[in-house]
PDB file of N, CA and C in Angstrom:
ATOM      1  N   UNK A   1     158.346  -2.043  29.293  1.00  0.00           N
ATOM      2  CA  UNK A   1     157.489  -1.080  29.931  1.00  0.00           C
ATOM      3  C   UNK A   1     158.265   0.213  30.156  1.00  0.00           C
ATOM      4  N   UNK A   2     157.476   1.058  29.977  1.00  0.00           N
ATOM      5  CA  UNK A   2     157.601   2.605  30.688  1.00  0.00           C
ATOM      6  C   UNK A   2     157.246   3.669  31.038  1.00  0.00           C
ATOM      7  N   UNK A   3     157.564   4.506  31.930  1.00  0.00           N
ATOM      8  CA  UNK A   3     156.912   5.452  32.197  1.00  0.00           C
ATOM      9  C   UNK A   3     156.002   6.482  31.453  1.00  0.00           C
ATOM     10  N   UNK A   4     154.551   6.639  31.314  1.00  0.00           N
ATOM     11  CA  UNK A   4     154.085   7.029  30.758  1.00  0.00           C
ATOM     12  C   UNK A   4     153.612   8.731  31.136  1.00  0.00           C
ATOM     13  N   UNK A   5     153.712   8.828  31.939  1.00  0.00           N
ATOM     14  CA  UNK A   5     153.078  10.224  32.466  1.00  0.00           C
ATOM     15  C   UNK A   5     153.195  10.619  34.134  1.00  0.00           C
ATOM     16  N   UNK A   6     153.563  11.473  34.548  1.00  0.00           N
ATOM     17  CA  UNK A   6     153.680  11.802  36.133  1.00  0.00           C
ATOM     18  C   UNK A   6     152.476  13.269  36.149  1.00  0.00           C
ATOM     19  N   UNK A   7     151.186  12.734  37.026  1.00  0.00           N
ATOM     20  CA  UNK A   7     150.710  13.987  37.360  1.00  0.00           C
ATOM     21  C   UNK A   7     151.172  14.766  39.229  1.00  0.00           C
ATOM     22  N   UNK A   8     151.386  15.838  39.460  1.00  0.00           N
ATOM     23  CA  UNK A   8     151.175  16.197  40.878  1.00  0.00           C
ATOM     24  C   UNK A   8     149.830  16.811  41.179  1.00  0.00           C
ATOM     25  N   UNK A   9     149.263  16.562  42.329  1.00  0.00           N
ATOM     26  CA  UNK A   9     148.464  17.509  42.752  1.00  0.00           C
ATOM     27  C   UNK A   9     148.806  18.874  43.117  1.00  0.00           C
ATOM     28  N   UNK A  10     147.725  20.097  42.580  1.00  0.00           N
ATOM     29  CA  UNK A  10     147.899  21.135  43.250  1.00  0.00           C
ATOM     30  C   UNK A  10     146.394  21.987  44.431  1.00  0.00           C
ATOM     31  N   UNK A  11     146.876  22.738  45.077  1.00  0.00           N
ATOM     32  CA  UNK A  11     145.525  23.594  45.372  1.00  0.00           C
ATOM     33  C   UNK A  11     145.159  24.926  44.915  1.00  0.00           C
ATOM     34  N   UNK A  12     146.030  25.153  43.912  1.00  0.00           N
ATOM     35  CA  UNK A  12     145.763  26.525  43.350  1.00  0.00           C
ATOM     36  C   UNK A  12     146.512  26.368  41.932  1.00  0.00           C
ATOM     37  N   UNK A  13     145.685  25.857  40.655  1.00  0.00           N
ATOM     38  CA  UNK A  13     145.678  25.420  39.091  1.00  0.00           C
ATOM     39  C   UNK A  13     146.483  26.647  38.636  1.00  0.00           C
ATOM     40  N   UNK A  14     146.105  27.965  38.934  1.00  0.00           N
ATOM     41  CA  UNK A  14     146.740  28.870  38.413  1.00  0.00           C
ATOM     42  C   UNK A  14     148.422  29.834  38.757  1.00  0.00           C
ATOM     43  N   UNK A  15     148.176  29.242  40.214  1.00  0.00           N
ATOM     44  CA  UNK A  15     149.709  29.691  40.384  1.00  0.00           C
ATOM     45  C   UNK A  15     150.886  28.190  39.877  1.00  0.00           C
ATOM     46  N   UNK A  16     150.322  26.563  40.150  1.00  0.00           N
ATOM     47  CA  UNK A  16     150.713  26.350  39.166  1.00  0.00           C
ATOM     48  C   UNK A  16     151.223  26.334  38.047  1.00  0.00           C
ATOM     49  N   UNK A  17     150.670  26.444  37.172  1.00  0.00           N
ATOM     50  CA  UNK A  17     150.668  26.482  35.902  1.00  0.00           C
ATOM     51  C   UNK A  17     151.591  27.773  35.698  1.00  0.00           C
ATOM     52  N   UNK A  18     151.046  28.881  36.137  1.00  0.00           N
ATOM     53  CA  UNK A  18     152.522  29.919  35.983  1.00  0.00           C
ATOM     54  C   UNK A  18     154.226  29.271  36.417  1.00  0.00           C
ATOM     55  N   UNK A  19     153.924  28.716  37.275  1.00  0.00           N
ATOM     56  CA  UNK A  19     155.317  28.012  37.738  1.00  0.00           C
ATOM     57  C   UNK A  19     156.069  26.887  37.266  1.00  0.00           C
ATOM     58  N   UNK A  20     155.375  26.153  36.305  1.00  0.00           N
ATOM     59  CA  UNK A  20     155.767  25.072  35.419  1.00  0.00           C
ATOM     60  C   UNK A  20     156.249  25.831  34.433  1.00  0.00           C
ATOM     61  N   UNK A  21     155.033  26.550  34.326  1.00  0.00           N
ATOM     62  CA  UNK A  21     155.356  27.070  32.536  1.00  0.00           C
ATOM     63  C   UNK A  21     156.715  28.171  32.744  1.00  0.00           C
ATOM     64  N   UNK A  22     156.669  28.487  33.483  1.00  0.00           N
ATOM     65  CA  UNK A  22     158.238  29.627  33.784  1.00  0.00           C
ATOM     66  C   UNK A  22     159.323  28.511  33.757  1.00  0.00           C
ATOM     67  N   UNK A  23     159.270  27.480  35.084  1.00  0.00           N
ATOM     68  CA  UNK A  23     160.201  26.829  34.995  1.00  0.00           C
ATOM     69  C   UNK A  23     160.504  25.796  33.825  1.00  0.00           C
ATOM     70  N   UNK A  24     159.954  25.768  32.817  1.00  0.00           N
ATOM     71  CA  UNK A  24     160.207  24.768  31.528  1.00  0.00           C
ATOM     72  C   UNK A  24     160.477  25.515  30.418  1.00  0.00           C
ATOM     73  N   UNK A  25     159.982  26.721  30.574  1.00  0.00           N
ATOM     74  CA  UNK A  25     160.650  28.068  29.511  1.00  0.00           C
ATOM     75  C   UNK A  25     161.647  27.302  28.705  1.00  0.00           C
ATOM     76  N   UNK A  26     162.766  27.384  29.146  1.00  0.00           N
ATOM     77  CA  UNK A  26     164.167  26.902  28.281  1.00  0.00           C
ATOM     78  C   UNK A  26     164.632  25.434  27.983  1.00  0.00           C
ATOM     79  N   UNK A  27     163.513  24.808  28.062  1.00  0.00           N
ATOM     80  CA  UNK A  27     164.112  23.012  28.339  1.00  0.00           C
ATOM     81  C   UNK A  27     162.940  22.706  26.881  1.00  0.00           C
ATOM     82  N   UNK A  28     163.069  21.367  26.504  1.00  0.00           N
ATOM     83  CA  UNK A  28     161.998  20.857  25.514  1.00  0.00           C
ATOM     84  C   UNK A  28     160.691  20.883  25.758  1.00  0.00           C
ATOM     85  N   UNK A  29     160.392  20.849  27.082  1.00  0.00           N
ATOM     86  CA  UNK A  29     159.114  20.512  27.452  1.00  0.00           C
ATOM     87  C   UNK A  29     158.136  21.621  27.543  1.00  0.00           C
ATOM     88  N   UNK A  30     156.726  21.528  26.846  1.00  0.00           N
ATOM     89  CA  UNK A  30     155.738  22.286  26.491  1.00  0.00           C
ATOM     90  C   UNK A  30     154.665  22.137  26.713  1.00  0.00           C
ATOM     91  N   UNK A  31     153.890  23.168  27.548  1.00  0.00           N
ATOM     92  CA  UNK A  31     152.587  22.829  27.807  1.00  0.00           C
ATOM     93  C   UNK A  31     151.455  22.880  26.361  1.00  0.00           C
ATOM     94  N   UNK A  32     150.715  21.395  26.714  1.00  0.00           N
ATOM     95  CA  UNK A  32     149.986  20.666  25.378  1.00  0.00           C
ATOM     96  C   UNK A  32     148.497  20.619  25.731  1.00  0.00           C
ATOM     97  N   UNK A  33     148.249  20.689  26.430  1.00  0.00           N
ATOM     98  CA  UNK A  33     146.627  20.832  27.157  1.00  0.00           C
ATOM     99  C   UNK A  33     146.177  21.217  28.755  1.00  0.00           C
ATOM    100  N   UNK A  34     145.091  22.226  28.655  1.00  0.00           N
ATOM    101  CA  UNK A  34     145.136  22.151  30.039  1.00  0.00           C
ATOM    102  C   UNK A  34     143.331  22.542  30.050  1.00  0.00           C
ATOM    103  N   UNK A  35     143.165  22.318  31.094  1.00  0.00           N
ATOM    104  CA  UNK A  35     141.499  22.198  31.334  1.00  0.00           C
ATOM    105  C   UNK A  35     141.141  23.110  32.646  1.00  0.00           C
ATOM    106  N   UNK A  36     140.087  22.914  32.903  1.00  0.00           N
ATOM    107  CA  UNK A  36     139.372  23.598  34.145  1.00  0.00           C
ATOM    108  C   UNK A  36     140.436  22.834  35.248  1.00  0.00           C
ATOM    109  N   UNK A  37     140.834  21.904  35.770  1.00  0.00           N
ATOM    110  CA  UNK A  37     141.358  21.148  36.690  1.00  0.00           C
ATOM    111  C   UNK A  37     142.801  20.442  36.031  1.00  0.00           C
ATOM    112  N   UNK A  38     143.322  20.469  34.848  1.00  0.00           N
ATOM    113  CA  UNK A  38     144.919  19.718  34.945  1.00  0.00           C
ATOM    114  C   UNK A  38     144.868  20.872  33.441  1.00  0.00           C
ATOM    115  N   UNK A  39     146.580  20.620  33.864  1.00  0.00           N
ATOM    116  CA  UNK A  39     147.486  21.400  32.415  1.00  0.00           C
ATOM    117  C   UNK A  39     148.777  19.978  32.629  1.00  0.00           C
ATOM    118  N   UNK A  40     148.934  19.683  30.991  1.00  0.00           N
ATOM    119  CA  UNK A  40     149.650  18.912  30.693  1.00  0.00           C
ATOM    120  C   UNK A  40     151.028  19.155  30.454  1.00  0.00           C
ATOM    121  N   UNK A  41     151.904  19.103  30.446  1.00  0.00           N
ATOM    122  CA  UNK A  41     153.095  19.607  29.182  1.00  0.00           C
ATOM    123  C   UNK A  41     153.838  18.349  28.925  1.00  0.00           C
ATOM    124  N   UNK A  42     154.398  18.158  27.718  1.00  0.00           N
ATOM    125  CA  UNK A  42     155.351  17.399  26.952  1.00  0.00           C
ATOM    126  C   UNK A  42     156.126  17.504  26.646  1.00  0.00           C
ATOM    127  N   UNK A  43     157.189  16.047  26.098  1.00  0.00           N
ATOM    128  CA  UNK A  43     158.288  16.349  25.228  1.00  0.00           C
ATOM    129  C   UNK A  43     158.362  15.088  24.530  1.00  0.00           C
ATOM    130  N   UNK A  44     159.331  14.734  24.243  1.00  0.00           N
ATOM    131  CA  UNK A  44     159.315  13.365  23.431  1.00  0.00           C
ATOM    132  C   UNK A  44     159.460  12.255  23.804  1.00  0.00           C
ATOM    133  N   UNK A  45     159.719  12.226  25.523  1.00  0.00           N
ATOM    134  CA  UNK A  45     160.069  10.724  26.397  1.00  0.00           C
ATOM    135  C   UNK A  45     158.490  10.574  27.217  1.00  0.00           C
ATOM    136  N   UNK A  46     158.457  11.728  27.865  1.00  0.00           N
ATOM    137  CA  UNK A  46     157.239  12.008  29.184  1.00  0.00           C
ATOM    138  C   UNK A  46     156.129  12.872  28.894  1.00  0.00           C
ATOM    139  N   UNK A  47     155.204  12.621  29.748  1.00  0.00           N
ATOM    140  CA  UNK A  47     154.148  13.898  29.782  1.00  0.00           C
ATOM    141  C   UNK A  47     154.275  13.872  31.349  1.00  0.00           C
ATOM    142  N   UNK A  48     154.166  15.227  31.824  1.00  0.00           N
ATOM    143  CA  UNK A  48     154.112  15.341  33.098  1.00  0.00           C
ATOM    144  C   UNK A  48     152.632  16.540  33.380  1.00  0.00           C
ATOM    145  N   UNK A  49     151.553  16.481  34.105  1.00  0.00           N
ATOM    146  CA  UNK A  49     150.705  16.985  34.343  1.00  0.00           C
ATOM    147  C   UNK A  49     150.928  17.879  35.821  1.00  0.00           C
ATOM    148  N   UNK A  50     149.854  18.517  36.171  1.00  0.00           N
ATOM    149  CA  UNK A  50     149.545  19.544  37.150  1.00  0.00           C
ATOM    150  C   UNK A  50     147.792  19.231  37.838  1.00  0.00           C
ATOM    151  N   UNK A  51     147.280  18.799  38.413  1.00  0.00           N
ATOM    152  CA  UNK A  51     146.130  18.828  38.552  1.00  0.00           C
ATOM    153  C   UNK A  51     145.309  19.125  40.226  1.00  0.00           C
ATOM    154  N   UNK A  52     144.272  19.822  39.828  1.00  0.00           N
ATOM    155  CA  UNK A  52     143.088  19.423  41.103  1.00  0.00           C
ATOM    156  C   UNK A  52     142.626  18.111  41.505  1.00  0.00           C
ATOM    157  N   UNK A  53     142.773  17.490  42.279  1.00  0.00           N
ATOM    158  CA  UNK A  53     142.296  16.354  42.809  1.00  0.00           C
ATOM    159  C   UNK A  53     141.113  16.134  42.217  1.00  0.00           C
ATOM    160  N   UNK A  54     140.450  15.415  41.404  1.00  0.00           N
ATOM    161  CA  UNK A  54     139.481  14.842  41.067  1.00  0.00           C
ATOM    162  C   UNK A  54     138.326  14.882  42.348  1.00  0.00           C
ATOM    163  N   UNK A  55     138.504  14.052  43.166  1.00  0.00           N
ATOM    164  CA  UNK A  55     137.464  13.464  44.273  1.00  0.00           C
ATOM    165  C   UNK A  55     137.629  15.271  44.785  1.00  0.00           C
ATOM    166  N   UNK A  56     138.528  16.147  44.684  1.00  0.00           N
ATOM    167  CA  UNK A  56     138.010  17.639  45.142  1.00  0.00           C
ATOM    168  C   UNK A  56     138.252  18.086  46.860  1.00  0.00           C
ATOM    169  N   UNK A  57     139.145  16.562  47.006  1.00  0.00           N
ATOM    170  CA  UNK A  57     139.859  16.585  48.439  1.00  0.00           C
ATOM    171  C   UNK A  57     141.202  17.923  48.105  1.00  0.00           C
ATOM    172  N   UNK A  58     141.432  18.642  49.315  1.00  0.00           N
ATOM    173  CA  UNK A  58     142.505  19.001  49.078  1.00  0.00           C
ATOM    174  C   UNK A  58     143.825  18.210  48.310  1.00  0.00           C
ATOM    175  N   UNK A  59     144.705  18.983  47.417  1.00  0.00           N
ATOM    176  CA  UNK A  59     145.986  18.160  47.288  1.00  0.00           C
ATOM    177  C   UNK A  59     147.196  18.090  48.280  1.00  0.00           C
ATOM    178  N   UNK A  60     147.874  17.127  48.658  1.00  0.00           N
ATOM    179  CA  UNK A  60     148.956  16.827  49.804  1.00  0.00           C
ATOM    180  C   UNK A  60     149.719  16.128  48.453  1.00  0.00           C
ATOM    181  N   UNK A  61     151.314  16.958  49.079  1.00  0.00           N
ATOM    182  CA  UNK A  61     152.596  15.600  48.890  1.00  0.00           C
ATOM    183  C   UNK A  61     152.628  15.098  49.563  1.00  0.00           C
ATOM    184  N   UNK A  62     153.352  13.506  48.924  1.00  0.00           N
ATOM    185  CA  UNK A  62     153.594  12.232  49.668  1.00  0.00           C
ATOM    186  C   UNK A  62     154.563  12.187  50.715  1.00  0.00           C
ATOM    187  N   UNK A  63     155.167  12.049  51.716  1.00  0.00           N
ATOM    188  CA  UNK A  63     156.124  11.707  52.033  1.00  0.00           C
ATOM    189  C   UNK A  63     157.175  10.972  51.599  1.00  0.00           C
ATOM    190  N   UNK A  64     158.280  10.836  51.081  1.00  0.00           N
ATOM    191  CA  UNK A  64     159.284  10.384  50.353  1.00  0.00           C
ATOM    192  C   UNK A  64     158.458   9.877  48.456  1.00  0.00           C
ATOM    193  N   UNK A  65     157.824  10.772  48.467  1.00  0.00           N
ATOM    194  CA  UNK A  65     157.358  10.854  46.781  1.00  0.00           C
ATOM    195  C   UNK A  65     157.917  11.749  46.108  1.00  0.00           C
ATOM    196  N   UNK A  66     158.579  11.666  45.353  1.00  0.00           N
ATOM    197  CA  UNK A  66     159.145  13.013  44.364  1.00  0.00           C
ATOM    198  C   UNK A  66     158.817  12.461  42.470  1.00  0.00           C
ATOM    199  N   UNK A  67     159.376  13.557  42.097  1.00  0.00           N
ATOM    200  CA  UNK A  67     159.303  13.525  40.526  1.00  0.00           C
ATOM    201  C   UNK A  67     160.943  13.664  40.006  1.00  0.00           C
ATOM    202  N   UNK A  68     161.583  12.975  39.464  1.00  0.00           N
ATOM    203  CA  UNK A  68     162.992  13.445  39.066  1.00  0.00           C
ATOM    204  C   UNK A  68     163.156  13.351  37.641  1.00  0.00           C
ATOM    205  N   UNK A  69     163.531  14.875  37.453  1.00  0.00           N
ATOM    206  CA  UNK A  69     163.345  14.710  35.819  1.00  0.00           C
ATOM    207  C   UNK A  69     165.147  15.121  35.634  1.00  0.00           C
ATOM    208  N   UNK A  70     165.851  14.441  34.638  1.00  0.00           N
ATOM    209  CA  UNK A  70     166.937  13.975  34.051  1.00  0.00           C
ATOM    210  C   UNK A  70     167.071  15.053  33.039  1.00  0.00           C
ATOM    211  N   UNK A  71     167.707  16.271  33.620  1.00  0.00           N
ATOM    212  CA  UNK A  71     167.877  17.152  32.190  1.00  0.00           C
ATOM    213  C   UNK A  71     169.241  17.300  31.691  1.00  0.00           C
ATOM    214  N   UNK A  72     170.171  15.893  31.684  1.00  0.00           N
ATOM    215  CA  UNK A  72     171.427  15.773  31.024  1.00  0.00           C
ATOM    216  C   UNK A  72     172.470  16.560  31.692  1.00  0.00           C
ATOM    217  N   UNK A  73     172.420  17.893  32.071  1.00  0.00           N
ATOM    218  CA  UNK A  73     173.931  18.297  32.464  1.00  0.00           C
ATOM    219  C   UNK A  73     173.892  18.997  33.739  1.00  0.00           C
ATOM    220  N   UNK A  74     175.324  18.885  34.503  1.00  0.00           N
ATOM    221  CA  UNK A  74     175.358  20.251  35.596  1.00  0.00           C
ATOM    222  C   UNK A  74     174.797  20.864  35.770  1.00  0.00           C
ATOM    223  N   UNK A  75     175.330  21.754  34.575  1.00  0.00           N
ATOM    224  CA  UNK A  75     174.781  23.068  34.710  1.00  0.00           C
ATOM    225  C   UNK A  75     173.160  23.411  34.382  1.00  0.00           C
ATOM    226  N   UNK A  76     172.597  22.505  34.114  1.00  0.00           N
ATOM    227  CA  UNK A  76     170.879  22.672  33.793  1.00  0.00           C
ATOM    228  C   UNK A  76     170.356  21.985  35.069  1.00  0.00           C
ATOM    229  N   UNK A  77     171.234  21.284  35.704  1.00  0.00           N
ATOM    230  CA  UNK A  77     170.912  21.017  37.306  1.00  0.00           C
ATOM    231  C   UNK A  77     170.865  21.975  37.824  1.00  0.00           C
ATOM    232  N   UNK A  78     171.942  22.882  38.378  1.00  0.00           N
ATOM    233  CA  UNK A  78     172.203  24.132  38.846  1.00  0.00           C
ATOM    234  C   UNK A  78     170.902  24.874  38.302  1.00  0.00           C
ATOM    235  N   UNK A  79     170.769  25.613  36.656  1.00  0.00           N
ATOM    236  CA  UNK A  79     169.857  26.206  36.815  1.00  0.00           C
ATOM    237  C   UNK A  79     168.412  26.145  36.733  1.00  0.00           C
ATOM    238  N   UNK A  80     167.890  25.003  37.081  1.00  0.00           N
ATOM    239  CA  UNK A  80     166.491  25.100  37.073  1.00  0.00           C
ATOM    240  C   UNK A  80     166.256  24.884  38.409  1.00  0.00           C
ATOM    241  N   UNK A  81     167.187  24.292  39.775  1.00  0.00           N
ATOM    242  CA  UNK A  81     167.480  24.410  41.138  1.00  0.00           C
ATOM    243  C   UNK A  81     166.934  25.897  41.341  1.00  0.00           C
ATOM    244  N   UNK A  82     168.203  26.854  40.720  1.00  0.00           N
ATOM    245  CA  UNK A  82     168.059  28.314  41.072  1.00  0.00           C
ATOM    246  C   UNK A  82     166.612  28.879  40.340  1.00  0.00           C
ATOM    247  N   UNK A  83     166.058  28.244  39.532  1.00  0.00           N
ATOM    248  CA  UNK A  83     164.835  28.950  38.967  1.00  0.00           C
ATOM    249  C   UNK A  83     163.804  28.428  39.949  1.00  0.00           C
ATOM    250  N   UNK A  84     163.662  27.223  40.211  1.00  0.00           N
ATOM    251  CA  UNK A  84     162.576  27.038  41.176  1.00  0.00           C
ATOM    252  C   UNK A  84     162.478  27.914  42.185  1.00  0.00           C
ATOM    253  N   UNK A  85     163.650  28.337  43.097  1.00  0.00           N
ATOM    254  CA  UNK A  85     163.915  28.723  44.548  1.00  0.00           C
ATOM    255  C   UNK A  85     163.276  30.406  43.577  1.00  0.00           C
ATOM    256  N   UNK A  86     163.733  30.922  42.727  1.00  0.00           N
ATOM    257  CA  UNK A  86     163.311  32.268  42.115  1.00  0.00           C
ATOM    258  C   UNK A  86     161.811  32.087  42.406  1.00  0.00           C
ATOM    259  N   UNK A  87     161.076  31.333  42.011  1.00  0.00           N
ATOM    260  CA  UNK A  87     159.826  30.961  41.591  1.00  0.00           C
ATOM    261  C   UNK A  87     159.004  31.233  43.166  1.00  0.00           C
ATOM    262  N   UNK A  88     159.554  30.985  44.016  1.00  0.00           N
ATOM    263  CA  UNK A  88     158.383  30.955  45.160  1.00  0.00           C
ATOM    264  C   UNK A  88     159.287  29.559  45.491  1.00  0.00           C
ATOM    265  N   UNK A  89     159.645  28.118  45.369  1.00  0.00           N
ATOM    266  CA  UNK A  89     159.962  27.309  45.849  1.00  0.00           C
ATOM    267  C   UNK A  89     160.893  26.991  46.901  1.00  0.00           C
ATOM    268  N   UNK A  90     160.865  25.562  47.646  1.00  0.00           N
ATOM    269  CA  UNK A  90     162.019  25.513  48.189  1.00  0.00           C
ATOM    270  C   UNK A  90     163.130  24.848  47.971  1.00  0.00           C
ATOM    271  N   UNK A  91     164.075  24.580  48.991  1.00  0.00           N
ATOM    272  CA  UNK A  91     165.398  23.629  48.786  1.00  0.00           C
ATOM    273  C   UNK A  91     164.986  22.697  49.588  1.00  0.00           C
ATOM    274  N   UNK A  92     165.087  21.362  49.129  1.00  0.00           N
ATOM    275  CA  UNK A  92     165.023  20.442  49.857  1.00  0.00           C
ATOM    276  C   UNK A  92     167.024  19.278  49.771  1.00  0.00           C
ATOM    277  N   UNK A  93     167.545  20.580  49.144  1.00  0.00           N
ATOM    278  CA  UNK A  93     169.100  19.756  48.662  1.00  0.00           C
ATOM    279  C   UNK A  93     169.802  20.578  47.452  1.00  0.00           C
ATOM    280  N   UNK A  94     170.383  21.324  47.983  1.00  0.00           N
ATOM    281  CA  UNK A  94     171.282  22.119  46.724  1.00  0.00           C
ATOM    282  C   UNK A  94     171.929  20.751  45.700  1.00  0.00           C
ATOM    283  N   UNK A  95     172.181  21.707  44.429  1.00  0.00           N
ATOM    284  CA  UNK A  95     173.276  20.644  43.466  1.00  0.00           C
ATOM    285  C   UNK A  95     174.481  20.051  44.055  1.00  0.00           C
ATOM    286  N   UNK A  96     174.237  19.118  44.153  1.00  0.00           N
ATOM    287  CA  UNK A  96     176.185  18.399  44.564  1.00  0.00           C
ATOM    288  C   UNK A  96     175.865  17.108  43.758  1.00  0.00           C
ATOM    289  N   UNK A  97     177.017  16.458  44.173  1.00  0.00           N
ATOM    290  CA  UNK A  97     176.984  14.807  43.702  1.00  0.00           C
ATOM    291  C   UNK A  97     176.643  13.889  44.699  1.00  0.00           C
ATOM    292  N   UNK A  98     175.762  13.043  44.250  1.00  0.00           N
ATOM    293  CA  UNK A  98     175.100  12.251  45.021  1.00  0.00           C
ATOM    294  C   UNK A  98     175.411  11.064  44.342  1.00  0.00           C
ATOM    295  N   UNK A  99     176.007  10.120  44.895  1.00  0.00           N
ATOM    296  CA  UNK A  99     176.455   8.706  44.583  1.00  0.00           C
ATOM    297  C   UNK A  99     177.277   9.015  42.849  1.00  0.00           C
ATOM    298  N   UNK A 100     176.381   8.089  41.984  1.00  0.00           N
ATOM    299  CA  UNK A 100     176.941   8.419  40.736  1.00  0.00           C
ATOM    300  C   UNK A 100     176.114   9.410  39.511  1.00  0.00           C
ATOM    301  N   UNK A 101     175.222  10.369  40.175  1.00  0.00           N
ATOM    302  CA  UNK A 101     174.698  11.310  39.957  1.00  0.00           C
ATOM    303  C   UNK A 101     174.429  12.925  40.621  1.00  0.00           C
ATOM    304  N   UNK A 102     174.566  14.015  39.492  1.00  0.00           N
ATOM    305  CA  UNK A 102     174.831  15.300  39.953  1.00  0.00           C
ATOM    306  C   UNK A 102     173.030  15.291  40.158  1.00  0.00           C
ATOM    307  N   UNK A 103     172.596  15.898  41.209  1.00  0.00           N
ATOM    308  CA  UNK A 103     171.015  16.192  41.641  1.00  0.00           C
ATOM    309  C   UNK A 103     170.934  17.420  42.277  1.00  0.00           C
ATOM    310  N   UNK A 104     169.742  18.102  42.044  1.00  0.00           N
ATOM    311  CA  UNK A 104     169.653  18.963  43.025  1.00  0.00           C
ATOM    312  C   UNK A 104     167.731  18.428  43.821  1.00  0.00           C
ATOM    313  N   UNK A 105     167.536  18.672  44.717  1.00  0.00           N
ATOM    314  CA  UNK A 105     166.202  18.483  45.637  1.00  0.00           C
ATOM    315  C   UNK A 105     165.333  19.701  46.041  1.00  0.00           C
ATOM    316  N   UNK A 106     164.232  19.974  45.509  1.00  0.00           N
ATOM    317  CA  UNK A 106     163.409  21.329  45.572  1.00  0.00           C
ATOM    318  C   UNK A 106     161.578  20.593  46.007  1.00  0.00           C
ATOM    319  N   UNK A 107     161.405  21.729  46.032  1.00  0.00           N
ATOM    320  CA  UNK A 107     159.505  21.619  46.525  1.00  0.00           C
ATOM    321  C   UNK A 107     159.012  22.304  45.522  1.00  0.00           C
ATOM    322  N   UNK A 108     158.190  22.497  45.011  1.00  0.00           N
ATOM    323  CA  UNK A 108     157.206  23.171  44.211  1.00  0.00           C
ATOM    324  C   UNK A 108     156.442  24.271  44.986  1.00  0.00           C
ATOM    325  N   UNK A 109     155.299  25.024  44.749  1.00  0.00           N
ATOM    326  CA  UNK A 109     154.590  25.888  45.799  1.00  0.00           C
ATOM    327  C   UNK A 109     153.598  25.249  46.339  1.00  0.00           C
ATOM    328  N   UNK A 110     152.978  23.896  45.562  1.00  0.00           N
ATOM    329  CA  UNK A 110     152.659  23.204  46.798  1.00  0.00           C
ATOM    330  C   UNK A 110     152.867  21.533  47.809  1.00  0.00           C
ATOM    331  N   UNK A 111     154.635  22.076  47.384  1.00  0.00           N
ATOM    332  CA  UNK A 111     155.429  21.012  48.365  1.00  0.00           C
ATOM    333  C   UNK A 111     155.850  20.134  48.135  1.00  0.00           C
ATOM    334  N   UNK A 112     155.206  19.651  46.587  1.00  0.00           N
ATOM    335  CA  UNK A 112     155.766  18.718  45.575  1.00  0.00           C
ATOM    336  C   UNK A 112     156.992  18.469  45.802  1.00  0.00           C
ATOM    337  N   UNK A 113     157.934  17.219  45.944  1.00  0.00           N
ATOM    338  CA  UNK A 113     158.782  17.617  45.889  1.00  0.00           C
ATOM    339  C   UNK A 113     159.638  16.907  44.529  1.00  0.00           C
ATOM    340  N   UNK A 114     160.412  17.844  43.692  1.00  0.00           N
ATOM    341  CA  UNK A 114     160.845  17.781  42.087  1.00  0.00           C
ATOM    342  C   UNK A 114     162.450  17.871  42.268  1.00  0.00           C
ATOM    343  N   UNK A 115     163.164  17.020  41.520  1.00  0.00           N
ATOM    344  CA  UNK A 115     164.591  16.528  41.731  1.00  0.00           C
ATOM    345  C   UNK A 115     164.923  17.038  40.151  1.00  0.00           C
ATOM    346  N   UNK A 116     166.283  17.625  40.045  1.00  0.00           N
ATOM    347  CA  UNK A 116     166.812  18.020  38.582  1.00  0.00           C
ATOM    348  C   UNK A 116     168.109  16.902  39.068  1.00  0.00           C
ATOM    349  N   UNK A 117     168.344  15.692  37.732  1.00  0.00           N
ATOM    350  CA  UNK A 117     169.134  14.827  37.892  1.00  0.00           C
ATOM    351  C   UNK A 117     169.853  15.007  36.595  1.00  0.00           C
ATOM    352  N   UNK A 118     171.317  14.829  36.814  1.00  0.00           N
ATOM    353  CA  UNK A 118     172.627  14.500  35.467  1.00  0.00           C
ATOM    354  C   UNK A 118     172.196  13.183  34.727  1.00  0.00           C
TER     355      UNK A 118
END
């Protein structure tokens, strides 16, 4: 088995979607579909989505829910950390080493919270 797809909720599709698509600029991953309510993007392991709540409830993050995406080195830890915080986002954990992995801990703009892991 494996992971097939991670969507987050958002409350605003379009500032979204500007903020993925900025922050994935330089990495493999590419936005592949997007609709009135979700934008998709891909690469060759994951699909990770963006969406409006279906049922049309506001969207909320989870409490201890995150997304951690594995982009191989330091330094692509470091800079997609510093591109989020550019973006409107927050810090929820600068880059350091954490056990036997380099991570950094951020929020999205709406609170998501998204981990860049070694």
């Amino acid at each position: 088995m494996k992971m097939d797809y991670c969507v987050l909720g958002t409350n605003n599709l379009d500032a979204a979607i500007k903020f993925y698509d900025s922050l994935f600029e330089k990495t493999e991953v590419n936005q592949v579909l997007s609709t009135d309510r979700m934008t998709f993007w891909q690469c060759e392991y994951f699909a990770f989505a963006v969406a409006i709540p279906f049922n049309e409830e506001p969207a909320s993050n989870g409490n201890g829910t995150k997304i951690v995406f594995n982009v191989g080195t330091t330094e692509e830890v470091k800079r997609l950390y510093s591109k989020v915080i550019e973006l409107g986002g927050t810090c929820e954990g600068e880059p350091e080493q954490r056990g036997p992995k380099f991570s950094a801990y951020a929020r999205d703009l709406d609170k998501n919270k998204i981990v860049f892991s070694e």
